[in-house]
Protein backbone atom coordinates (compact mmCIF):
# COMPACT_ATOMS: atom_id res chain seq x y z
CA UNK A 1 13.90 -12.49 -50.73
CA UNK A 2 10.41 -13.89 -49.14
CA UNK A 3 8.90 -10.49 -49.39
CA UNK A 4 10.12 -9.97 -53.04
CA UNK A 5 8.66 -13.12 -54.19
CA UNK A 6 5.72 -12.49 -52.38
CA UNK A 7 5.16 -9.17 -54.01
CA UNK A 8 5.46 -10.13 -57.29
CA UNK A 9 2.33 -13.16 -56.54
CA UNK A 10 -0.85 -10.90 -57.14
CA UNK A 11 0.94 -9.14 -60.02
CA UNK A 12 1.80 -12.34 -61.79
CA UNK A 13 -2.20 -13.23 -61.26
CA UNK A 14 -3.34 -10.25 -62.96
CA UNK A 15 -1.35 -10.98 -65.72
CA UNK A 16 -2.74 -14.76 -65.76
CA UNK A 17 -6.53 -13.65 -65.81
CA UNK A 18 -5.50 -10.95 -68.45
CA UNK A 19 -3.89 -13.00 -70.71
CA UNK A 20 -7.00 -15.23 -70.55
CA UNK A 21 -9.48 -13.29 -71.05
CA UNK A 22 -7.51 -11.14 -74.03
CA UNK A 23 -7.34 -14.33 -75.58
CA UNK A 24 -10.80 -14.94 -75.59
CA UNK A 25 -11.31 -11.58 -76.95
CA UNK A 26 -8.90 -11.85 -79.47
CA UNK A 27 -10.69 -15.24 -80.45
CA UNK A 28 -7.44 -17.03 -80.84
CA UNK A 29 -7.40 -20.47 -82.63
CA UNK A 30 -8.38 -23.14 -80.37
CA UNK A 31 -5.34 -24.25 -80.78
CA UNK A 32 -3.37 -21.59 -79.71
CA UNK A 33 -5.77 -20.78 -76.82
CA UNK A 34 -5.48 -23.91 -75.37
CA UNK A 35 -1.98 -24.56 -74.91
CA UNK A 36 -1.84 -21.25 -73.58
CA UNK A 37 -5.18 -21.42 -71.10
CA UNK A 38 -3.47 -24.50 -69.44
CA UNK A 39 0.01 -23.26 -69.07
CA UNK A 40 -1.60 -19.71 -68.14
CA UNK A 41 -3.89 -22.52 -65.47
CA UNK A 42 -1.19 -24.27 -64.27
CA UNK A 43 1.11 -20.90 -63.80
CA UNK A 44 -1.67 -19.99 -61.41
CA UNK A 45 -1.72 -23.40 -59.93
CA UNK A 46 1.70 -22.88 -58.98
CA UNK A 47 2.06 -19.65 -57.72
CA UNK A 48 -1.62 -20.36 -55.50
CA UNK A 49 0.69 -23.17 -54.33
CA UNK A 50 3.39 -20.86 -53.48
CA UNK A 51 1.82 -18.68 -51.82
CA UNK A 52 -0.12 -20.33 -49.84
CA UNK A 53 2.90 -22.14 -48.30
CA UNK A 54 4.47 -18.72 -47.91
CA UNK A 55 1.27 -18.23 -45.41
CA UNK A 56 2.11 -21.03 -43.92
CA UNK A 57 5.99 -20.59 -43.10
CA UNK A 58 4.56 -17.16 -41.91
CA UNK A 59 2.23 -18.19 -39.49
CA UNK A 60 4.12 -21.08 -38.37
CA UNK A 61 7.62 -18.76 -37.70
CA UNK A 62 4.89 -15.99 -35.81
CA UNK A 63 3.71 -18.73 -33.91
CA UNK A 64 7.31 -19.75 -32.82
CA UNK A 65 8.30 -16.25 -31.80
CA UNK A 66 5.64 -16.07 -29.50
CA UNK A 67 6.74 -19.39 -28.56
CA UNK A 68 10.28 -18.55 -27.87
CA UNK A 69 8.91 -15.05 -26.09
CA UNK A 70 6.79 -16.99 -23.49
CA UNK A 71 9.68 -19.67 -22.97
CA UNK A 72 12.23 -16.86 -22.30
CA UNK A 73 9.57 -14.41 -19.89
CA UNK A 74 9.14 -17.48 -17.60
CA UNK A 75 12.24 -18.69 -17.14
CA UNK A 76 13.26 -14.68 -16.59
CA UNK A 77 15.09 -14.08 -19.58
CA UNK A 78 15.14 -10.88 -21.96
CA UNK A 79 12.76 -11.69 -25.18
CA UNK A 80 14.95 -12.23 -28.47
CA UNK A 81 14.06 -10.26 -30.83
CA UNK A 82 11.82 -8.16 -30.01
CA UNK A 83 11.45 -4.39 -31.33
CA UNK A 84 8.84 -2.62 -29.44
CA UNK A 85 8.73 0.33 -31.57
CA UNK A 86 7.88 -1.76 -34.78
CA UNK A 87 3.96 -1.05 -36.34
CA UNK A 88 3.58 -4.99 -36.61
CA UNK A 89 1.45 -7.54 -35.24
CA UNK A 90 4.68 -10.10 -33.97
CA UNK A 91 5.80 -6.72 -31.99
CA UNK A 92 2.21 -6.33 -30.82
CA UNK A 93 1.94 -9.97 -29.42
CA UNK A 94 5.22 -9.45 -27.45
CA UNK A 95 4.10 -5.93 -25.91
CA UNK A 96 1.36 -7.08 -24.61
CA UNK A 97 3.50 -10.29 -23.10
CA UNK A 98 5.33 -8.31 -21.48
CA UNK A 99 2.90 -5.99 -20.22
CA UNK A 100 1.07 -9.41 -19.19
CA UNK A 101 4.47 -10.63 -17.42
CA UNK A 102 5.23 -7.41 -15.51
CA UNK A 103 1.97 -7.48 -14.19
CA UNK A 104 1.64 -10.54 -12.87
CA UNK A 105 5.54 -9.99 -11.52
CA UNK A 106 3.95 -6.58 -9.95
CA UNK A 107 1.23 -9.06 -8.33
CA UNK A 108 3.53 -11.67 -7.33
CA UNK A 109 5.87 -8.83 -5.68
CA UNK A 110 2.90 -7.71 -3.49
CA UNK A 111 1.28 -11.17 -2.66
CA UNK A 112 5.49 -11.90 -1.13
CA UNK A 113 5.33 -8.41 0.91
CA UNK A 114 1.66 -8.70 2.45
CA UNK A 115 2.58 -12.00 3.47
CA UNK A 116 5.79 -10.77 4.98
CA UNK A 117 3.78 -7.92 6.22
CA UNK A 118 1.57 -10.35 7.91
CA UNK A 119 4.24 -12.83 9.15
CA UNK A 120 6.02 -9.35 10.85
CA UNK A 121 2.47 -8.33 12.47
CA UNK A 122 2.21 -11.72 13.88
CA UNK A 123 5.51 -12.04 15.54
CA UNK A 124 4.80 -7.95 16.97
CA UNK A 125 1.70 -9.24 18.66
CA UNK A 126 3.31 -12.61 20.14
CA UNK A 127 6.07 -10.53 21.56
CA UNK A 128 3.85 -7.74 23.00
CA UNK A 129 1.02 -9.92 24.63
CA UNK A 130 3.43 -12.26 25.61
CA UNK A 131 4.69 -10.53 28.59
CA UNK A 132 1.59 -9.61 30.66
CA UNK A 133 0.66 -13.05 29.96
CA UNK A 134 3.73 -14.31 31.65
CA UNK A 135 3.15 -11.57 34.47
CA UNK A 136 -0.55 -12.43 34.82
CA UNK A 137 0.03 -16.45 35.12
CA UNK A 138 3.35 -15.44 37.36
CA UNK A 139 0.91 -13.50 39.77
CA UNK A 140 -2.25 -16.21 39.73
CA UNK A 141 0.65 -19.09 40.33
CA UNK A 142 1.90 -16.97 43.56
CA UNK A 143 -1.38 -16.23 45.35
CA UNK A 144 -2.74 -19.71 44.36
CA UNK A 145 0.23 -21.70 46.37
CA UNK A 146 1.32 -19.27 48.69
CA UNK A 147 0.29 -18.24 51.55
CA UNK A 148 0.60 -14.30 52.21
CA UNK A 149 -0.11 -11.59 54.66
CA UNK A 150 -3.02 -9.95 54.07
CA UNK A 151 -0.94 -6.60 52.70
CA UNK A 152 1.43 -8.97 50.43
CA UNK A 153 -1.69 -10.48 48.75
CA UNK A 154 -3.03 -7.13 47.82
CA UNK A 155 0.28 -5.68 46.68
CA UNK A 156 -0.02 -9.01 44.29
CA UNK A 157 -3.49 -8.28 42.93
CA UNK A 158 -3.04 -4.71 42.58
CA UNK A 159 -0.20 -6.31 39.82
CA UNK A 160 -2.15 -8.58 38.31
CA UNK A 161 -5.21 -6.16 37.76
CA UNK A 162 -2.32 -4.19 36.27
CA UNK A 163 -1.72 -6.76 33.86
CA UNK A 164 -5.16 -7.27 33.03
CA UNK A 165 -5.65 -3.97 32.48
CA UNK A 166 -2.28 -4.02 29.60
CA UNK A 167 -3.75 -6.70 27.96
CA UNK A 168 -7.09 -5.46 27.63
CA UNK A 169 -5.44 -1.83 26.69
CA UNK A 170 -3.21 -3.79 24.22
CA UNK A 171 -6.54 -5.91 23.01
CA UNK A 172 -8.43 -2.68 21.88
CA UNK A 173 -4.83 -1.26 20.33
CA UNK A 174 -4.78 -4.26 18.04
CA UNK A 175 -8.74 -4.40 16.81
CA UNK A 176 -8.05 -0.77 16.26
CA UNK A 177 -5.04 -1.23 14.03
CA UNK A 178 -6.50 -4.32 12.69
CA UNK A 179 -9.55 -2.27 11.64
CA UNK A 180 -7.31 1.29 10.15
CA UNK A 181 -4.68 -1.13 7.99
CA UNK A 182 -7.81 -3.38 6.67
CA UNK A 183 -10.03 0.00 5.69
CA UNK A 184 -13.12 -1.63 7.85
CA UNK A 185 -13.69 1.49 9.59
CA UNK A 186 -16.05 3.89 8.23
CA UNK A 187 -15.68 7.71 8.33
CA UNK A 188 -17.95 9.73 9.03
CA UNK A 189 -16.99 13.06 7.71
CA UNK A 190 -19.12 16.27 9.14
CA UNK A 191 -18.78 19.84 9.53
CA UNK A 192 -18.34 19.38 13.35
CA UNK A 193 -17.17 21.92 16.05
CA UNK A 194 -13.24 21.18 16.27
CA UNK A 195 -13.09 22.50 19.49
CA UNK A 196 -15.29 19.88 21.26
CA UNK A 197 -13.08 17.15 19.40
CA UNK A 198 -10.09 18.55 20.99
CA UNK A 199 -12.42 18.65 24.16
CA UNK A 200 -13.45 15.06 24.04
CA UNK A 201 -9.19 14.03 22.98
CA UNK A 202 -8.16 16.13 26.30
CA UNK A 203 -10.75 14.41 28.82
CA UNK A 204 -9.01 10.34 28.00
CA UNK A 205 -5.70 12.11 29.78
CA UNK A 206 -6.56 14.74 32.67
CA UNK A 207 -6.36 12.09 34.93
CA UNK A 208 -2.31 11.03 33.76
CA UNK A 209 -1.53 14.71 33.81
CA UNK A 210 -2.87 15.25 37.45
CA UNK A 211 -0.54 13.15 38.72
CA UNK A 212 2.24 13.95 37.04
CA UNK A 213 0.95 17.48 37.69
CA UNK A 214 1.08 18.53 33.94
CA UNK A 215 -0.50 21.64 33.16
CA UNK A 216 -2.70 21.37 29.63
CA UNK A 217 -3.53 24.28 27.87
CA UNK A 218 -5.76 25.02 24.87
CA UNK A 219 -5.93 27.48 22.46
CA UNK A 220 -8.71 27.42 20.56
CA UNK A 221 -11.60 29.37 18.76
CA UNK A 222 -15.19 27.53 20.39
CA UNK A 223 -16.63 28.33 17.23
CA UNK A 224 -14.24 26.62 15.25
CA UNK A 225 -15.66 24.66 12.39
CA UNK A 226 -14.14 21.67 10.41
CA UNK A 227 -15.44 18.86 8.15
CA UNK A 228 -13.78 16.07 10.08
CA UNK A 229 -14.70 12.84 11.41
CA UNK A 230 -15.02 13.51 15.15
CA UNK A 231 -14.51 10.06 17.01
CA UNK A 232 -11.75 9.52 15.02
CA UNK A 233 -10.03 12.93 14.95
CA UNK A 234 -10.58 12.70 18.90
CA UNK A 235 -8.63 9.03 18.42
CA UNK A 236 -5.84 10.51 17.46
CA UNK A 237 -5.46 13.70 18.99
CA UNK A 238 -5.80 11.36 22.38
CA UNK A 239 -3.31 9.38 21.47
CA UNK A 240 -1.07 12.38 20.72
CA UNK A 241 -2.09 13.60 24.00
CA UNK A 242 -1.37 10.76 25.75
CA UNK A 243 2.20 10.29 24.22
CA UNK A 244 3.07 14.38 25.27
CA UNK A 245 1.99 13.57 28.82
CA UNK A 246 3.54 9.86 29.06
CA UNK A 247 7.17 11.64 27.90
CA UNK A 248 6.86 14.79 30.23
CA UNK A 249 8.31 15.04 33.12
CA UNK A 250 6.16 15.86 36.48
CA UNK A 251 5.87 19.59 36.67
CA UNK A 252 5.66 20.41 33.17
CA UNK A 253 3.32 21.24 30.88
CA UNK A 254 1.14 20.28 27.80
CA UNK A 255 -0.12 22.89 24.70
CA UNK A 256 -2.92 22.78 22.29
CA UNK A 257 -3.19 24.90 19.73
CA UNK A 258 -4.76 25.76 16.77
CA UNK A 259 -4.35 27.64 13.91
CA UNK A 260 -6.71 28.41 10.22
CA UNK A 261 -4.71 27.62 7.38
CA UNK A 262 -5.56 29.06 3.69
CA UNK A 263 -5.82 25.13 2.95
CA UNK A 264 -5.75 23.66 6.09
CA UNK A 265 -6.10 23.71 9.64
CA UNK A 266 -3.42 23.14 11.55
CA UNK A 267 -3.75 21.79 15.35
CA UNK A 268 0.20 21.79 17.19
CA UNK A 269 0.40 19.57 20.30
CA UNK A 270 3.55 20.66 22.38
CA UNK A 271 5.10 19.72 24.91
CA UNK A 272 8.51 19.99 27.50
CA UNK A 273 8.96 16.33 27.49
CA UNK A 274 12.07 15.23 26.96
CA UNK A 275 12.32 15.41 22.95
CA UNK A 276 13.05 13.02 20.69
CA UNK A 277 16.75 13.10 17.89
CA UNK A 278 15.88 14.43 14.25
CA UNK A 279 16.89 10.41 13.13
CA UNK A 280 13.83 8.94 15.01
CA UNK A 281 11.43 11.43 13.65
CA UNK A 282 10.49 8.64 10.83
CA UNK A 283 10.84 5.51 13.51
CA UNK A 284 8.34 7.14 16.36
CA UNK A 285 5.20 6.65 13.43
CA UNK A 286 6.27 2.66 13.02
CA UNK A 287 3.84 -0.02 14.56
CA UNK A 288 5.13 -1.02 18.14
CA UNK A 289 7.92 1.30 17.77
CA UNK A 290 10.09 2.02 21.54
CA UNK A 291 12.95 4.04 21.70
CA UNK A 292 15.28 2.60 24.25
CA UNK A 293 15.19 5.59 26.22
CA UNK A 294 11.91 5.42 26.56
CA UNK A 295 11.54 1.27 27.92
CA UNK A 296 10.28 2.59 31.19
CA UNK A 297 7.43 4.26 30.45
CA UNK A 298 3.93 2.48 29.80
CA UNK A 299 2.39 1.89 26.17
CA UNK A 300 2.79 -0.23 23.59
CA UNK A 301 4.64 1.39 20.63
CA UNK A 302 0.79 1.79 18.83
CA UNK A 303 -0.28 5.81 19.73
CA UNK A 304 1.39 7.50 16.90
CA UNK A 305 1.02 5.05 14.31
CA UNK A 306 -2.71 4.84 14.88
CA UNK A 307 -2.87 8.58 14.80
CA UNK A 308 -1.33 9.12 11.42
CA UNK A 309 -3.22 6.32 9.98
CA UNK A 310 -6.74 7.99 10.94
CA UNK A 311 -5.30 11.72 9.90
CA UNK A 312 -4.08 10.26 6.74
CA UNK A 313 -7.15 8.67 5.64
CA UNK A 314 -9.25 12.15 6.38
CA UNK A 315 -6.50 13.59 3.75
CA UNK A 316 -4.37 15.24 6.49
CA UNK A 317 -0.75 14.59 7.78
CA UNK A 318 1.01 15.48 10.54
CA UNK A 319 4.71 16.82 11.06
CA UNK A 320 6.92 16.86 14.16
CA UNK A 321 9.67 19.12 15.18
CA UNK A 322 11.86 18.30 18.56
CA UNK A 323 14.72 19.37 20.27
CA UNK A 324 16.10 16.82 22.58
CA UNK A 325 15.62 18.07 26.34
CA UNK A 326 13.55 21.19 25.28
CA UNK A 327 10.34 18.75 23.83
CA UNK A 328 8.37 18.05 21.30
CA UNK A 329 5.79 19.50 18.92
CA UNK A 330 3.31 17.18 16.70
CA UNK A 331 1.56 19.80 14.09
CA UNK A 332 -1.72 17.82 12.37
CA UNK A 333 -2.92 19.36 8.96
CA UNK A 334 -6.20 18.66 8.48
CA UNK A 335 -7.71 20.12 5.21
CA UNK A 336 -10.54 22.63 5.39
């Protein structure tokens, strides 16, 4: 009924000026004009009036649906009527309320995982540097109030260099994660002879696989070519490396190879380790990940999941395939 009434209000005003100014035309007796000027006046008066209160009850009910919208989005409730898919501007407000609200929800959301994130990465590095402190103060207690034969004593400092050398291994594992999940590292992307990046990766483990007497083999072009980054690339190859050697047993053996791709090139690391079940193919890339199988062996759970970081941010990935008892393969793609 509002809108009818409302229509009608400019009409009505044409008809008021139009009567006025046919009577002047029309030169109607004064005393017909004026009766009719001031009831023709005061028509106007009114419906001015009117309308102008009409504005009013508008603006004030547009003001209370936006109101009730923002009352309703922050204690979590669905806005009252609201039509999204109406052309006016009360449905305009509220889009871009919501739009607002999901937003800052989408904000909120992340602010409550990196903190969680954060609060998980602190307890991982409290539990991991918080045995070869123990060992260490274990060790440094013992030869400090004991006495020992000479052969005892160096049995006990052999340990705790042992220790010392964990921590500091574990040290440089954490600045290096710290560094890939913060993006403080730089790349620097080259076209760079991939064979002398797989050269530089194999050199961190000859020295593990001669005394496990692992045999490593490489296959690969010396004139190989690749825009890469090769510190990094060497990084994580290494760490790949290291991981096949750590999981072989003594006698076995170690492959490198690599293969041109149409859109990528494609370096496999295999070994005859001991393999690892298709449900822990996702669970071997987590930070500080150990399988229970593997408890005995020496690392810290970071290898992989530094390695997939730094292919990841050159636009590569990498894949594994395994067979338990027969060993693993860990395929890199990096893009050519």
């Amino acid at each position: 009924m509002r809108r009818d009434n409302a229509a009608w209000i400019p009409l009505l005003l044409f008809l008021a000026g139009a009567s006025l100014v046919l009577a002047g035309l029309l030169e109607l007796p004064a005393a017909i004009f004026h009766p009719a000027a001031a009831g023709l006046g005061l028509a106007v008066l009114l419906l001015t009036l009117l309308w102008k209160r009409r504005q009013e009850r508008r603006e004030s009910d547009f003001a209370n649906s936006v109101l009730r919208t923002l009352d309703a989005l922050m204690n979590g409730w669905e806005p009252e009527n609201f039509h999204p898919y109406e052309d006016s501007p009360l449905s305009k407000v509220q889009g871009k309320l919501l739009q607002y609200h999901d937003q800052t929800q989408a904000g909120q959301r992340q602010h409550e995982a990196d903190k969680q994130a954060v609060q998980e990465l602190v307890s991982d590095i409290s539990h991991q540097v918080k045995t070869p402190m123990s060992n260490i103060r274990m060790f440094t207690d013992i030869l400090r109030q004991h006495r020992l034969p000479e052969e005892k004593r160096a049995e006990f400092l052999s340990g705790l260099s042992a220790q010392v050398d964990k921590l500091s291994f574990l040290i440089q594992s954490l600045i290096k994660m710290s560094r890939l999940e913060t993006g403080t590292f730089t790349l620097h992307m080259e076209d760079a002879s991939l064979y002398d990046t797989i050269a530089q990766a194999v050199s961190g483990i000859l020295a593990m696989a001669e005394r496990k007497h692992i045999q490593i083999d490489v296959d690969c072009d010396t004139h190989e070519t690749l825009r890469h980054d090769p510190r990094w690339t060497a990084e994580a190859l290494g760490n790949l490396l290291d991981n096949a050697v750590k999981y072989t047993p003594e006698g076995g053996s170690v492959r490198v190879s690599v293969r041109p791709w149409p859109f990528y090139t494609r370096v496999d690391v295999t070994d005859t380790g001991t393999g690892i079940p298709p449900e822990h193919y996702h669970d071997v890339f987590k930070r500080f990940y150990r399988a229970q199988s593997s408890a005995a062996a020496e690392g810290v759970g970071l290898g992989l999941y530094l390695a997939r970081g730094i292919i990841t941010r050159q636009r590569g990935y990498i894949a594994l395939k395994s067979e338990v008892g027969s060993g693993s393969t860990f395929s890199v793609f990096l893009p050519r």
